[in-house]
PDB file of N, CA and C in Angstrom:
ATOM      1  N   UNK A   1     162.717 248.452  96.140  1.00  0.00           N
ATOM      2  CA  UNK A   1     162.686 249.821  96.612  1.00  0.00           C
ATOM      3  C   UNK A   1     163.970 250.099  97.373  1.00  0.00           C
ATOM      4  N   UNK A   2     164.630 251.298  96.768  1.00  0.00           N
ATOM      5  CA  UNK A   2     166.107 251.428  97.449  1.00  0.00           C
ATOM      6  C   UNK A   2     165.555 252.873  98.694  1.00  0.00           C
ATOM      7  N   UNK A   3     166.435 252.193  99.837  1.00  0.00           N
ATOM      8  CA  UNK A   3     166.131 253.126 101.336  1.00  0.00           C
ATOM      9  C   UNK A   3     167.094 253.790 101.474  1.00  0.00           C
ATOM     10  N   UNK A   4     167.112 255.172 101.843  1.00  0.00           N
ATOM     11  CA  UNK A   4     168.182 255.781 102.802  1.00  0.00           C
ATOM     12  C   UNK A   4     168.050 255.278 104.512  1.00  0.00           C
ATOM     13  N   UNK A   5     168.528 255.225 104.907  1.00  0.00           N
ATOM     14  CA  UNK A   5     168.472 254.900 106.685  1.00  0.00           C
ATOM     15  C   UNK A   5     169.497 256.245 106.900  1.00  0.00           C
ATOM     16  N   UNK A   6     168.358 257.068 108.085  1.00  0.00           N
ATOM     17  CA  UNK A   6     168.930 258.266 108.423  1.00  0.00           C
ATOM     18  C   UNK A   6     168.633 257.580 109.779  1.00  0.00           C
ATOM     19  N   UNK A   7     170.063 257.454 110.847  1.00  0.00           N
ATOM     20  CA  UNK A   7     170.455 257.356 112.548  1.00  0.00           C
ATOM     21  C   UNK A   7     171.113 258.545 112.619  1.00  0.00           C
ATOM     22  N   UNK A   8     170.638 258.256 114.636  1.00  0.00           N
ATOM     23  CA  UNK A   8     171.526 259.170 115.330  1.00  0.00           C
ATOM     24  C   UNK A   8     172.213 258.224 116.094  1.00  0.00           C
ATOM     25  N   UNK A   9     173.886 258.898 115.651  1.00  0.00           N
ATOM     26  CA  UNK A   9     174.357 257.694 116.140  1.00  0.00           C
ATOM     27  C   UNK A   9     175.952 257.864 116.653  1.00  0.00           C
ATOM     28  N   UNK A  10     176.348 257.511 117.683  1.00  0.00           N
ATOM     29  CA  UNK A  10     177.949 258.050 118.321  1.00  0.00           C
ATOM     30  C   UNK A  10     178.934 257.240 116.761  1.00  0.00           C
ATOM     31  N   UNK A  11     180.148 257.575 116.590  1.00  0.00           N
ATOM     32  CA  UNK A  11     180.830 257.375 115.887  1.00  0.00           C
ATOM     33  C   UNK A  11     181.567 256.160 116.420  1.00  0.00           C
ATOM     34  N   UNK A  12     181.590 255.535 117.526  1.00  0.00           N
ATOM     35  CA  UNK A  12     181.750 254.176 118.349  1.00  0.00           C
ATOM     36  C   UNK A  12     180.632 253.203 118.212  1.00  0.00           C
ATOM     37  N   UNK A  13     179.112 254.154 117.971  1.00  0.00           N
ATOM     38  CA  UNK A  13     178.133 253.000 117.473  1.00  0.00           C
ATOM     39  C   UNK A  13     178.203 252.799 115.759  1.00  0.00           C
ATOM     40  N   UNK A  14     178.509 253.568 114.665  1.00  0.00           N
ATOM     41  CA  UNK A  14     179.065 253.175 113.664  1.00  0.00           C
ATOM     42  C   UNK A  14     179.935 252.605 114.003  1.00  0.00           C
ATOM     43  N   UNK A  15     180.920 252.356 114.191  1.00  0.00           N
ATOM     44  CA  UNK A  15     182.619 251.946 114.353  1.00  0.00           C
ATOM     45  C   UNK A  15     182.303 249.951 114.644  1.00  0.00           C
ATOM     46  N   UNK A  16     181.227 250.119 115.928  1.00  0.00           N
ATOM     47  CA  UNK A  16     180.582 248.921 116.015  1.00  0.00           C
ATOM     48  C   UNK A  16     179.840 248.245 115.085  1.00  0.00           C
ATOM     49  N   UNK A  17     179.468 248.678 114.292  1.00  0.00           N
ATOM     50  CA  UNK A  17     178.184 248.288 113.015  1.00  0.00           C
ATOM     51  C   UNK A  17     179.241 248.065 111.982  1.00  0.00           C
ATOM     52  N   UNK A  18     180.534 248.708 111.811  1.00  0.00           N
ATOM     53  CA  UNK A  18     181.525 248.587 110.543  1.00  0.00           C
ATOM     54  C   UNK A  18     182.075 246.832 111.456  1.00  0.00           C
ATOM     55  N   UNK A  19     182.715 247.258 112.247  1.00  0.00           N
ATOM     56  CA  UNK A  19     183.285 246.110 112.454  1.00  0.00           C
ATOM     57  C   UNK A  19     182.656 244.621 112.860  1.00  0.00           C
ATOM     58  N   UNK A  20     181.480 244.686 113.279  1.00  0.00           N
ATOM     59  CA  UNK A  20     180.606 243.789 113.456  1.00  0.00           C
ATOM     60  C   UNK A  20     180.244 242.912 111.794  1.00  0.00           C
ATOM     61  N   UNK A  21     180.145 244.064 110.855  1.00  0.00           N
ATOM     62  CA  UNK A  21     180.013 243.414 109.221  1.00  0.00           C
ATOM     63  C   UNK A  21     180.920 242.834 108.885  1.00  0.00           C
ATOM     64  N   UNK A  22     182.027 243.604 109.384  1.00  0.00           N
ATOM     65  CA  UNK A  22     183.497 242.850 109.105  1.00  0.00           C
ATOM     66  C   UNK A  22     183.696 241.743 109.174  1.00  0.00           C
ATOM     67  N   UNK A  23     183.280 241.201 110.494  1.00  0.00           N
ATOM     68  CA  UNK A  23     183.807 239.748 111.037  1.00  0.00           C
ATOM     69  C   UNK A  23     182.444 238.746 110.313  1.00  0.00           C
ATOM     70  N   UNK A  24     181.559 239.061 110.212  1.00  0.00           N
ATOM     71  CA  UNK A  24     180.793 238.934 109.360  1.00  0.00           C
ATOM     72  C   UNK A  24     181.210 238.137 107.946  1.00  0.00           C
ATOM     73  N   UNK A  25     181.906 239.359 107.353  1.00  0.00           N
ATOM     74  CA  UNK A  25     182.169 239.367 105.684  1.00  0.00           C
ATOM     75  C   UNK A  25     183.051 237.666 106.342  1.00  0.00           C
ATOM     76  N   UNK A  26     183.952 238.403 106.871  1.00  0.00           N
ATOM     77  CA  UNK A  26     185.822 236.927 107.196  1.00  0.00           C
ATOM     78  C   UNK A  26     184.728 235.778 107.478  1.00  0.00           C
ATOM     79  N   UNK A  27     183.685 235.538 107.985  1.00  0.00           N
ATOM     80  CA  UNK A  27     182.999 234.561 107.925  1.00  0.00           C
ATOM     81  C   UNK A  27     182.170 233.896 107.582  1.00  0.00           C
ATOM     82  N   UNK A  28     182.235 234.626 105.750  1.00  0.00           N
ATOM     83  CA  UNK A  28     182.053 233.841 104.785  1.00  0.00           C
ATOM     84  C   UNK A  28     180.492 234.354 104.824  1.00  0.00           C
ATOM     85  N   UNK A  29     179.799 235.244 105.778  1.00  0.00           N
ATOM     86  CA  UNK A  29     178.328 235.154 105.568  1.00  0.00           C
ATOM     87  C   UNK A  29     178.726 237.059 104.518  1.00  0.00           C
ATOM     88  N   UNK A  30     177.625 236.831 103.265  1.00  0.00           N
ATOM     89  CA  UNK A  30     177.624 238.472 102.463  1.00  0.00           C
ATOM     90  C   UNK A  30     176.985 239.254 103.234  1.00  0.00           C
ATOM     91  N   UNK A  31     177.332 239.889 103.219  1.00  0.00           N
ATOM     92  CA  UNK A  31     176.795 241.433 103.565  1.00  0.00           C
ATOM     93  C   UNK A  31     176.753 242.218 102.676  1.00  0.00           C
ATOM     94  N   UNK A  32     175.360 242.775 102.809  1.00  0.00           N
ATOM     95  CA  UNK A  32     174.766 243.383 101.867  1.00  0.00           C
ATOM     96  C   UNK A  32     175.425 244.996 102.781  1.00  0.00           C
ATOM     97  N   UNK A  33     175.352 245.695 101.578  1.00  0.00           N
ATOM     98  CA  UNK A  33     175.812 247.350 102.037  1.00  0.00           C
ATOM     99  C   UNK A  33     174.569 247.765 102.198  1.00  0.00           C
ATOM    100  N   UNK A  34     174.160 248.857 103.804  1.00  0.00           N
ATOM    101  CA  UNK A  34     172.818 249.253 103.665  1.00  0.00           C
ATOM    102  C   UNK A  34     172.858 251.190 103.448  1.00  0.00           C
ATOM    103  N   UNK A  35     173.080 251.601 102.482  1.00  0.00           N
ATOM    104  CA  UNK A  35     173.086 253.048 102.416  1.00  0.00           C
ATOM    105  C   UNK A  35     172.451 253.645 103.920  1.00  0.00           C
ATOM    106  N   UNK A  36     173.579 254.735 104.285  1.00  0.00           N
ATOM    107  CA  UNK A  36     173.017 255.235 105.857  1.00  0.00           C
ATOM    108  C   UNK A  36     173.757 256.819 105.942  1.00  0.00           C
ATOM    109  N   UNK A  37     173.003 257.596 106.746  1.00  0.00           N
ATOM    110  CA  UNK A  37     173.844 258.643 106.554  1.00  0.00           C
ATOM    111  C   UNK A  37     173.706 258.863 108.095  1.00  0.00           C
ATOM    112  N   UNK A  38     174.643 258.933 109.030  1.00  0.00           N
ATOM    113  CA  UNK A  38     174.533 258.932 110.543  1.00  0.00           C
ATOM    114  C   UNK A  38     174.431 260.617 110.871  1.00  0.00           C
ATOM    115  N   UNK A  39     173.868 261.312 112.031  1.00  0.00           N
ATOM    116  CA  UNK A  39     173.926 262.389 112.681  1.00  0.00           C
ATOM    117  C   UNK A  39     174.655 261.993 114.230  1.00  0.00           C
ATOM    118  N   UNK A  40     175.075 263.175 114.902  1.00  0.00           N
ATOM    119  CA  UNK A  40     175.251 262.446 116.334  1.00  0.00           C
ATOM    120  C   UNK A  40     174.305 262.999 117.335  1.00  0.00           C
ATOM    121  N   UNK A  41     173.580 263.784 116.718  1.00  0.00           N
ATOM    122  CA  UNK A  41     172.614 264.668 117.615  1.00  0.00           C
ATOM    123  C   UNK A  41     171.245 264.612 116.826  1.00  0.00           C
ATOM    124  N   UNK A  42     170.307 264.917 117.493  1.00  0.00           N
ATOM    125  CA  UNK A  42     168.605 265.307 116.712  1.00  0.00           C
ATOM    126  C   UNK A  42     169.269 266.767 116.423  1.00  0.00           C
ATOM    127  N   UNK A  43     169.298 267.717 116.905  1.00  0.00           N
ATOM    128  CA  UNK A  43     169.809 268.814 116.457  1.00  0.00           C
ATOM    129  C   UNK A  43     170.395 269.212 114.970  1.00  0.00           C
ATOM    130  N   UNK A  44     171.553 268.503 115.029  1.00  0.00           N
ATOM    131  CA  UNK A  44     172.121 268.519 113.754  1.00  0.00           C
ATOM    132  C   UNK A  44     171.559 267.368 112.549  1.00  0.00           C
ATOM    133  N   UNK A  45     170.575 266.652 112.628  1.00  0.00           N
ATOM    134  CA  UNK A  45     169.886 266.005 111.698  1.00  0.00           C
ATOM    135  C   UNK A  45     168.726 266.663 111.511  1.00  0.00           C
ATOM    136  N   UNK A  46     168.010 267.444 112.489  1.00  0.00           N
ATOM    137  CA  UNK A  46     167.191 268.550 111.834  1.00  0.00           C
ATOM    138  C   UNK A  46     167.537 269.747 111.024  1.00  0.00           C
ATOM    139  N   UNK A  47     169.052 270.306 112.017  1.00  0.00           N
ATOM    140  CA  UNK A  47     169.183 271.109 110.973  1.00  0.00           C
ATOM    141  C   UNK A  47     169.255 270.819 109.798  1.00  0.00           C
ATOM    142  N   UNK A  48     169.745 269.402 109.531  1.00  0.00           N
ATOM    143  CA  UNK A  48     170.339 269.325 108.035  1.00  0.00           C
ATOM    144  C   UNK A  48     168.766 268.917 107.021  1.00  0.00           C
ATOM    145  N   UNK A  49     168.103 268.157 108.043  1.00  0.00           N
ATOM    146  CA  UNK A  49     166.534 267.736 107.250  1.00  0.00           C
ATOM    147  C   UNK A  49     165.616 268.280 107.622  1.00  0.00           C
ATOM    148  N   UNK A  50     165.833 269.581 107.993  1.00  0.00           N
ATOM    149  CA  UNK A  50     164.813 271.037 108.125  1.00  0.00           C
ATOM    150  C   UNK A  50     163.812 270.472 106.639  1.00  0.00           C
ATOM    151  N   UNK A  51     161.927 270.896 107.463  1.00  0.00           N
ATOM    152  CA  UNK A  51     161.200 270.433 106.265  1.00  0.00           C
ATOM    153  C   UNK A  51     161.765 270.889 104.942  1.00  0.00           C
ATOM    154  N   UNK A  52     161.940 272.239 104.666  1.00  0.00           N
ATOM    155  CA  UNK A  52     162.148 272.731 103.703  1.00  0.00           C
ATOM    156  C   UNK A  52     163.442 271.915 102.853  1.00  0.00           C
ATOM    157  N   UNK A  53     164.201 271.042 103.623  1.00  0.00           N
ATOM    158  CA  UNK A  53     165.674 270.642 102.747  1.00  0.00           C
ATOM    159  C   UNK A  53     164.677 269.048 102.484  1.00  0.00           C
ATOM    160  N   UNK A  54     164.089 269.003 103.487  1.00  0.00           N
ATOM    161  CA  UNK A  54     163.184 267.448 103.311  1.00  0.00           C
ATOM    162  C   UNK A  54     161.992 267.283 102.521  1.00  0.00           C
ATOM    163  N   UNK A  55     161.276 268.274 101.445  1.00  0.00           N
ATOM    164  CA  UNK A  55     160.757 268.864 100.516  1.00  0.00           C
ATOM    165  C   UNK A  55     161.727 268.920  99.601  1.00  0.00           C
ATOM    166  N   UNK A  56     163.145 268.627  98.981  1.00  0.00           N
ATOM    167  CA  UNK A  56     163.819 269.235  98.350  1.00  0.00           C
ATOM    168  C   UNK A  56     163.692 268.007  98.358  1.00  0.00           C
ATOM    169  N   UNK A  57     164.300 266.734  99.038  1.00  0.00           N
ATOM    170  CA  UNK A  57     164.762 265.295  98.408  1.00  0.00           C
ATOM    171  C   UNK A  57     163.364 264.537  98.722  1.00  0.00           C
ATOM    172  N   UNK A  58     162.249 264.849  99.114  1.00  0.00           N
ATOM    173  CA  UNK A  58     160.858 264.131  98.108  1.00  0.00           C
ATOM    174  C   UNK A  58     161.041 264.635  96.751  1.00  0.00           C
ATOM    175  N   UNK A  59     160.914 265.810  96.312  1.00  0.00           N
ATOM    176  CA  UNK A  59     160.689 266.273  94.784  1.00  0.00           C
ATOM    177  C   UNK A  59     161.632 265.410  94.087  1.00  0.00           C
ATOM    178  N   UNK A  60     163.113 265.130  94.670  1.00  0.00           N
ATOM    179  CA  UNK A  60     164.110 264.235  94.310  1.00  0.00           C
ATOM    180  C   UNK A  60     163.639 262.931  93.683  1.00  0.00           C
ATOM    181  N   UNK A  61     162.883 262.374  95.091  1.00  0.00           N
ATOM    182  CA  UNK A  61     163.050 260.825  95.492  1.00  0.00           C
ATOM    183  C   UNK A  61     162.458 260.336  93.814  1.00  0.00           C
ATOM    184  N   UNK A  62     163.465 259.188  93.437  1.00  0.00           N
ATOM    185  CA  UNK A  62     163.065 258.804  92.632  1.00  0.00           C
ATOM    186  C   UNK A  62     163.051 258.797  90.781  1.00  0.00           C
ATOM    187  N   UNK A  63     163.223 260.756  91.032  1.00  0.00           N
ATOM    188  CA  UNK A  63     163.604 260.976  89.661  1.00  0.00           C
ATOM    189  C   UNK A  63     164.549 261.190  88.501  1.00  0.00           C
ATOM    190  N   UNK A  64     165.422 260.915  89.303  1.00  0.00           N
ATOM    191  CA  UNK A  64     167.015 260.842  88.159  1.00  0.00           C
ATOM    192  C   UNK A  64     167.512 262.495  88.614  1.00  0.00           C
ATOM    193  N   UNK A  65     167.942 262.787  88.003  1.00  0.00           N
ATOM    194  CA  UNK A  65     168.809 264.013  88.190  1.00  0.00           C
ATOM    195  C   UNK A  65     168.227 265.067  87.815  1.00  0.00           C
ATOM    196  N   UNK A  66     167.869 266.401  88.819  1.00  0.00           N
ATOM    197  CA  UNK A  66     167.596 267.315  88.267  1.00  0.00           C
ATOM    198  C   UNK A  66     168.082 268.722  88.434  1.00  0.00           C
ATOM    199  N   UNK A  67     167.920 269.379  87.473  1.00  0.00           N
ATOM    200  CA  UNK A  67     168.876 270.908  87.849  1.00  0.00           C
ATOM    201  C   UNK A  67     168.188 271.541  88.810  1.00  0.00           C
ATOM    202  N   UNK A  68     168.905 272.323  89.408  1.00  0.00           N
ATOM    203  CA  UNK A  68     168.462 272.983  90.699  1.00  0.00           C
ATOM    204  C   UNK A  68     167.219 274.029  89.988  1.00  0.00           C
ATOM    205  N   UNK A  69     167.499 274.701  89.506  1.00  0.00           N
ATOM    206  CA  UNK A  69     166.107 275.371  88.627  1.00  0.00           C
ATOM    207  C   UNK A  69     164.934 274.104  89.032  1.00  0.00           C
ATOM    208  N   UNK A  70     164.983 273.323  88.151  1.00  0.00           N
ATOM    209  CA  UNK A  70     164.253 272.408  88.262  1.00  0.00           C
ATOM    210  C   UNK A  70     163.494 272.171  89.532  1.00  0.00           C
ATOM    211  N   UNK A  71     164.474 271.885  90.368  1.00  0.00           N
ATOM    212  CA  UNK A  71     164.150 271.690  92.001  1.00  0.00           C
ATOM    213  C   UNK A  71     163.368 272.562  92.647  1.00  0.00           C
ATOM    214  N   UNK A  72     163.876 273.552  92.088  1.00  0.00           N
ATOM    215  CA  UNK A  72     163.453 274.952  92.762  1.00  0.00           C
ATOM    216  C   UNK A  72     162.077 275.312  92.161  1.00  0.00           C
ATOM    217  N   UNK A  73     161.900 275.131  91.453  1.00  0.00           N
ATOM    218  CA  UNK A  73     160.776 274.878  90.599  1.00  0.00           C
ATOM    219  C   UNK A  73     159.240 274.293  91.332  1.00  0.00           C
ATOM    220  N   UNK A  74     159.808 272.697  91.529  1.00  0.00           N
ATOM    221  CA  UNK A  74     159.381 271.888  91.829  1.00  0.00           C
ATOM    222  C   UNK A  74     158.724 272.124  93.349  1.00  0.00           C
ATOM    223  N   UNK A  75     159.352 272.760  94.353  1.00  0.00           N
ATOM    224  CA  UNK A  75     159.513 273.343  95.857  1.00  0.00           C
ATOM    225  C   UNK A  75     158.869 274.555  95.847  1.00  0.00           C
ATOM    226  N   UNK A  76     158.382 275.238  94.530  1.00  0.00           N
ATOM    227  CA  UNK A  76     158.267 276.609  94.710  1.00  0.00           C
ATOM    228  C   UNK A  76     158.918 277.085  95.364  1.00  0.00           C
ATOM    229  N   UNK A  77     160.347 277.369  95.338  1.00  0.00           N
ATOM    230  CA  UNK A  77     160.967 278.515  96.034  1.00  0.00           C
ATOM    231  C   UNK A  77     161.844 279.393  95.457  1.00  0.00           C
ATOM    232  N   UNK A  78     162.785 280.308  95.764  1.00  0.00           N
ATOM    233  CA  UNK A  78     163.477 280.808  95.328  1.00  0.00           C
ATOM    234  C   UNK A  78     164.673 279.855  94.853  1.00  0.00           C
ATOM    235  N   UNK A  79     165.437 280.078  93.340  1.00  0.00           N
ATOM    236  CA  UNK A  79     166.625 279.116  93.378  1.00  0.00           C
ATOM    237  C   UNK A  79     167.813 279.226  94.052  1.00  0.00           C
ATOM    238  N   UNK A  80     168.243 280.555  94.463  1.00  0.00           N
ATOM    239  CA  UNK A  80     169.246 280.714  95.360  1.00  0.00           C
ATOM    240  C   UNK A  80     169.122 280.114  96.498  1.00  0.00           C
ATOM    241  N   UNK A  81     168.273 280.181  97.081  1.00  0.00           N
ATOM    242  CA  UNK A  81     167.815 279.281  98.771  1.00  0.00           C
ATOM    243  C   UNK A  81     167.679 277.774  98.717  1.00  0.00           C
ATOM    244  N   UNK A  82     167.344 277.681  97.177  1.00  0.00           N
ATOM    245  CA  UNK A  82     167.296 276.249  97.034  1.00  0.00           C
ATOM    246  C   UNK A  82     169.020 275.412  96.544  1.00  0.00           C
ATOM    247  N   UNK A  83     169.480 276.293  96.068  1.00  0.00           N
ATOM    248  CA  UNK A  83     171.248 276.075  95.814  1.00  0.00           C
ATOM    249  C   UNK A  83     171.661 275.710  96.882  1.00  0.00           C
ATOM    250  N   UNK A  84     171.275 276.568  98.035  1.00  0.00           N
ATOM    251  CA  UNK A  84     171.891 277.045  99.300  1.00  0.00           C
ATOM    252  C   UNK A  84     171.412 275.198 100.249  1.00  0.00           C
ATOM    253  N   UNK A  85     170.415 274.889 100.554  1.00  0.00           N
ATOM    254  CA  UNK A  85     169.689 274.020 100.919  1.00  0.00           C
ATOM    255  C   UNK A  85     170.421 272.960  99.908  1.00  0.00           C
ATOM    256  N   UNK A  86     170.343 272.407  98.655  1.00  0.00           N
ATOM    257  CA  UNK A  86     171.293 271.445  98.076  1.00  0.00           C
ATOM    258  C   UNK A  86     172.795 271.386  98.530  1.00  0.00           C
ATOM    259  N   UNK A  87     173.074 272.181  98.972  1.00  0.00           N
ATOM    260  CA  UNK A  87     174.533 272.371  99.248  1.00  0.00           C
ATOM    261  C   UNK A  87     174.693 271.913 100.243  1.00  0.00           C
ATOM    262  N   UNK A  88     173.761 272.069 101.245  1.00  0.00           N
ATOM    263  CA  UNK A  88     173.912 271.303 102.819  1.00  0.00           C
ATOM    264  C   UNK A  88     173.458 269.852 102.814  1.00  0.00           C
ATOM    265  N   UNK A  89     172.619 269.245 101.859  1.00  0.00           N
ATOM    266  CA  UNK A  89     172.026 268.191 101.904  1.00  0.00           C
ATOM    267  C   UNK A  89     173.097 267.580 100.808  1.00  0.00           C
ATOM    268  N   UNK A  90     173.470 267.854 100.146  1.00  0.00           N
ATOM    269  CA  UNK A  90     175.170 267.618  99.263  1.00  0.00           C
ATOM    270  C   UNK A  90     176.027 266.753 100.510  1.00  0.00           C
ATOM    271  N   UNK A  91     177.026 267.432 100.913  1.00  0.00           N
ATOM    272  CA  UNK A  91     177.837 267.848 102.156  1.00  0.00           C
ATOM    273  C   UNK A  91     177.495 267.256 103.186  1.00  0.00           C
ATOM    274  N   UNK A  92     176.092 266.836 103.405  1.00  0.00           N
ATOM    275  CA  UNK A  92     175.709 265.810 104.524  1.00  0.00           C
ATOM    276  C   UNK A  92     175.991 264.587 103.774  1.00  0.00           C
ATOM    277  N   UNK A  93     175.780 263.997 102.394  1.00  0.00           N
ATOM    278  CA  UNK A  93     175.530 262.633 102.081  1.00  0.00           C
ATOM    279  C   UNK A  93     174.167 262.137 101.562  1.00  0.00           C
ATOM    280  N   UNK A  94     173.103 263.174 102.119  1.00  0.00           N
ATOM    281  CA  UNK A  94     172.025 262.834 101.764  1.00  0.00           C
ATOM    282  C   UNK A  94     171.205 262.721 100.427  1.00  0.00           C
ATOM    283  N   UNK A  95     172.319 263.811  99.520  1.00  0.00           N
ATOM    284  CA  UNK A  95     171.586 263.667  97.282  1.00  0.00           C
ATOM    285  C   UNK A  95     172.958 264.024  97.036  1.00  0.00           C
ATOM    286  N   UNK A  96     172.902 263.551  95.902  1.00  0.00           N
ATOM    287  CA  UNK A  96     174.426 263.444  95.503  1.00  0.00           C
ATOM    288  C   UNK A  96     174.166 264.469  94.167  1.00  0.00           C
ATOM    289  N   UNK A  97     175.364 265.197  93.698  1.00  0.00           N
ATOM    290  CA  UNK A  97     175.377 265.807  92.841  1.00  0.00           C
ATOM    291  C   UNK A  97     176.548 264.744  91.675  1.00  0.00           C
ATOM    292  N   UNK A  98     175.696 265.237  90.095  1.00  0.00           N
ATOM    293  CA  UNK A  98     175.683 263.905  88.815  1.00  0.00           C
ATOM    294  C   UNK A  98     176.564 265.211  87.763  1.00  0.00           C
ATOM    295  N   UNK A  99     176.555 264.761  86.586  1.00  0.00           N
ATOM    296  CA  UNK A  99     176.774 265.412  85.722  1.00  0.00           C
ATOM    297  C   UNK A  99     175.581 266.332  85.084  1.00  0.00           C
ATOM    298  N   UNK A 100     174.679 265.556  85.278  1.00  0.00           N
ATOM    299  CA  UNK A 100     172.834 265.992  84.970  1.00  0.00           C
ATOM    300  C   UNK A 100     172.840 267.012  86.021  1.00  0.00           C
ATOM    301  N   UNK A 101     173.129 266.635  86.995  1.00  0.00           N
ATOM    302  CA  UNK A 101     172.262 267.824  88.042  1.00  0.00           C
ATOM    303  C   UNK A 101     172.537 267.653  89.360  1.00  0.00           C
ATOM    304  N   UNK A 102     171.525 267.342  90.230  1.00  0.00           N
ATOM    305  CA  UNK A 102     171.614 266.424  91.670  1.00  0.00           C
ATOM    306  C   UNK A 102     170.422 265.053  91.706  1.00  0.00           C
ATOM    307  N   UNK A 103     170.693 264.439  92.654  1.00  0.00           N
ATOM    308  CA  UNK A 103     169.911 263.447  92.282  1.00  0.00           C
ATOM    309  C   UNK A 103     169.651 262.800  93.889  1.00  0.00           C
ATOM    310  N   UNK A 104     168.285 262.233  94.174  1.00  0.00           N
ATOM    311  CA  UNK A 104     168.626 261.432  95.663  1.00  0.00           C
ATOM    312  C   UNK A 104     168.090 260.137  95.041  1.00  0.00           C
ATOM    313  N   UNK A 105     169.771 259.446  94.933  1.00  0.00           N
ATOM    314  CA  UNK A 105     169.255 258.174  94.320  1.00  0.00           C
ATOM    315  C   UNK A 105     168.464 256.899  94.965  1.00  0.00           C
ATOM    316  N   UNK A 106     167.439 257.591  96.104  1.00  0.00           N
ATOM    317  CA  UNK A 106     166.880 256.718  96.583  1.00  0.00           C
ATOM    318  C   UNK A 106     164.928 256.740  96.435  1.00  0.00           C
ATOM    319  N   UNK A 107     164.329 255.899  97.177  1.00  0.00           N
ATOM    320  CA  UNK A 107     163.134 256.162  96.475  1.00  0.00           C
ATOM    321  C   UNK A 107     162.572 256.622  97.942  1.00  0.00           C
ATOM    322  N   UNK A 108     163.077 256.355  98.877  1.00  0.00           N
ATOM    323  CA  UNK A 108     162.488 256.443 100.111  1.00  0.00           C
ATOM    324  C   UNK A 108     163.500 257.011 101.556  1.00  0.00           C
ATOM    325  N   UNK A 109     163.211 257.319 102.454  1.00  0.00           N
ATOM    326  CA  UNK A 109     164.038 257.655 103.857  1.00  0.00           C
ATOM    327  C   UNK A 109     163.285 257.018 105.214  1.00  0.00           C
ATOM    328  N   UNK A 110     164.658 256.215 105.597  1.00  0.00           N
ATOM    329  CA  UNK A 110     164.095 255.425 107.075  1.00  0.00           C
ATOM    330  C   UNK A 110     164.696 255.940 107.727  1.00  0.00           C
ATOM    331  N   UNK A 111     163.810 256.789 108.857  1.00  0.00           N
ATOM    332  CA  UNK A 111     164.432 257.488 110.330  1.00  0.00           C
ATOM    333  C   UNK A 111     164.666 256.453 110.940  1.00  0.00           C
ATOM    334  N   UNK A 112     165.729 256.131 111.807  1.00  0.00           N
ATOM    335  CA  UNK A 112     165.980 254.966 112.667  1.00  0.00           C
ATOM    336  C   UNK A 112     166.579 255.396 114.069  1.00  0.00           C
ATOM    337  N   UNK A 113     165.627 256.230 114.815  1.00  0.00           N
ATOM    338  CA  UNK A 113     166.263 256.516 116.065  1.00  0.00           C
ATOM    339  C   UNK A 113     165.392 256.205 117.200  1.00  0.00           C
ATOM    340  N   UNK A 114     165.595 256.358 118.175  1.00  0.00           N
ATOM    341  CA  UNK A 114     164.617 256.436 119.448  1.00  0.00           C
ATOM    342  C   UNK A 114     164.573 257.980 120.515  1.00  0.00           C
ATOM    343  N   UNK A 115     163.782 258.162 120.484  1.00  0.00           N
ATOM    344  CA  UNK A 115     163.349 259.146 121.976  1.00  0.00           C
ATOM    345  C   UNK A 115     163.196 258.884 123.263  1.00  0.00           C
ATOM    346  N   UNK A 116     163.651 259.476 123.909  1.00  0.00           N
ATOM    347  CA  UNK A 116     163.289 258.570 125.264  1.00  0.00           C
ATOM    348  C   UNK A 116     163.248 260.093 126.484  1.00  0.00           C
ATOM    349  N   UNK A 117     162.481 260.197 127.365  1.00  0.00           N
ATOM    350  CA  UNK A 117     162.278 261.370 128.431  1.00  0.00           C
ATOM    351  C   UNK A 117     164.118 261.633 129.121  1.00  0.00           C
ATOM    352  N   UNK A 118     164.185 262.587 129.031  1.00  0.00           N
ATOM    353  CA  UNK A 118     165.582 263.417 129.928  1.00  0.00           C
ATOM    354  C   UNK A 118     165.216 262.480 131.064  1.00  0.00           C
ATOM    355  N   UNK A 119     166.449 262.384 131.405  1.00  0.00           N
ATOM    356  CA  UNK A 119     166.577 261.682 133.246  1.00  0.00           C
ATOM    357  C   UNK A 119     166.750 262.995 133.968  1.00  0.00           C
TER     358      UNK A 119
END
């Protein structure tokens, strides 16, 4: 089963996770690549996985490439709103657009963050 891993995450805590694999790789241990698409805020990872865009890559998950009709279809919604919504979830990293169509070549999504109370 192939995962997306969706973090919120400073670009110094990626930067740490790249280079940490690094020294890794030089020491002979593999590293496996783990598909991830980082946010730096809850804010801007909702906006981008608003239910409605997160309804768009379930109908996805799994099925090869499909035309936005299709999608739109699939979501019951309008296809313009649904163009509109692929386009942001495009542009984030999260479904990739194919020659077929768009596609989220994954079967599943792992949130990987924590909450914790305002100080």
């Amino acid at each position: 089963m192939t995962t997306l891993i969706v973090r919120l995450s400073t670009i110094a805590d990626a930067k740490a996770r790249f280079v940490a694999a690094g020294e890794r790789a030089l020491a002979g241990e593999v590293v496996d690549a783990v598909p991830s698409v980082n946010f730096s805020s809850y804010d801007d990872m909702h906006r981008v996985l608003a239910p409605s865009r997160l309804a768009i890559v379930k109908a996805l998950a799994g099925r090869g490439a499909l035309s936005i009709r299709e999608v739109a279809r699939r979501v019951d919604r309008d296809v313009q709103a649904v163009h509109r919504d692929i386009t942001t979830l495009i542009n984030a990293g999260v479904i990739d657009r194919t020659e077929s169509g768009v596609e989220f070549p994954y079967d599943r999504i792992h949130f990987e963050f924590d909450v914790s109370a305002a100080a």
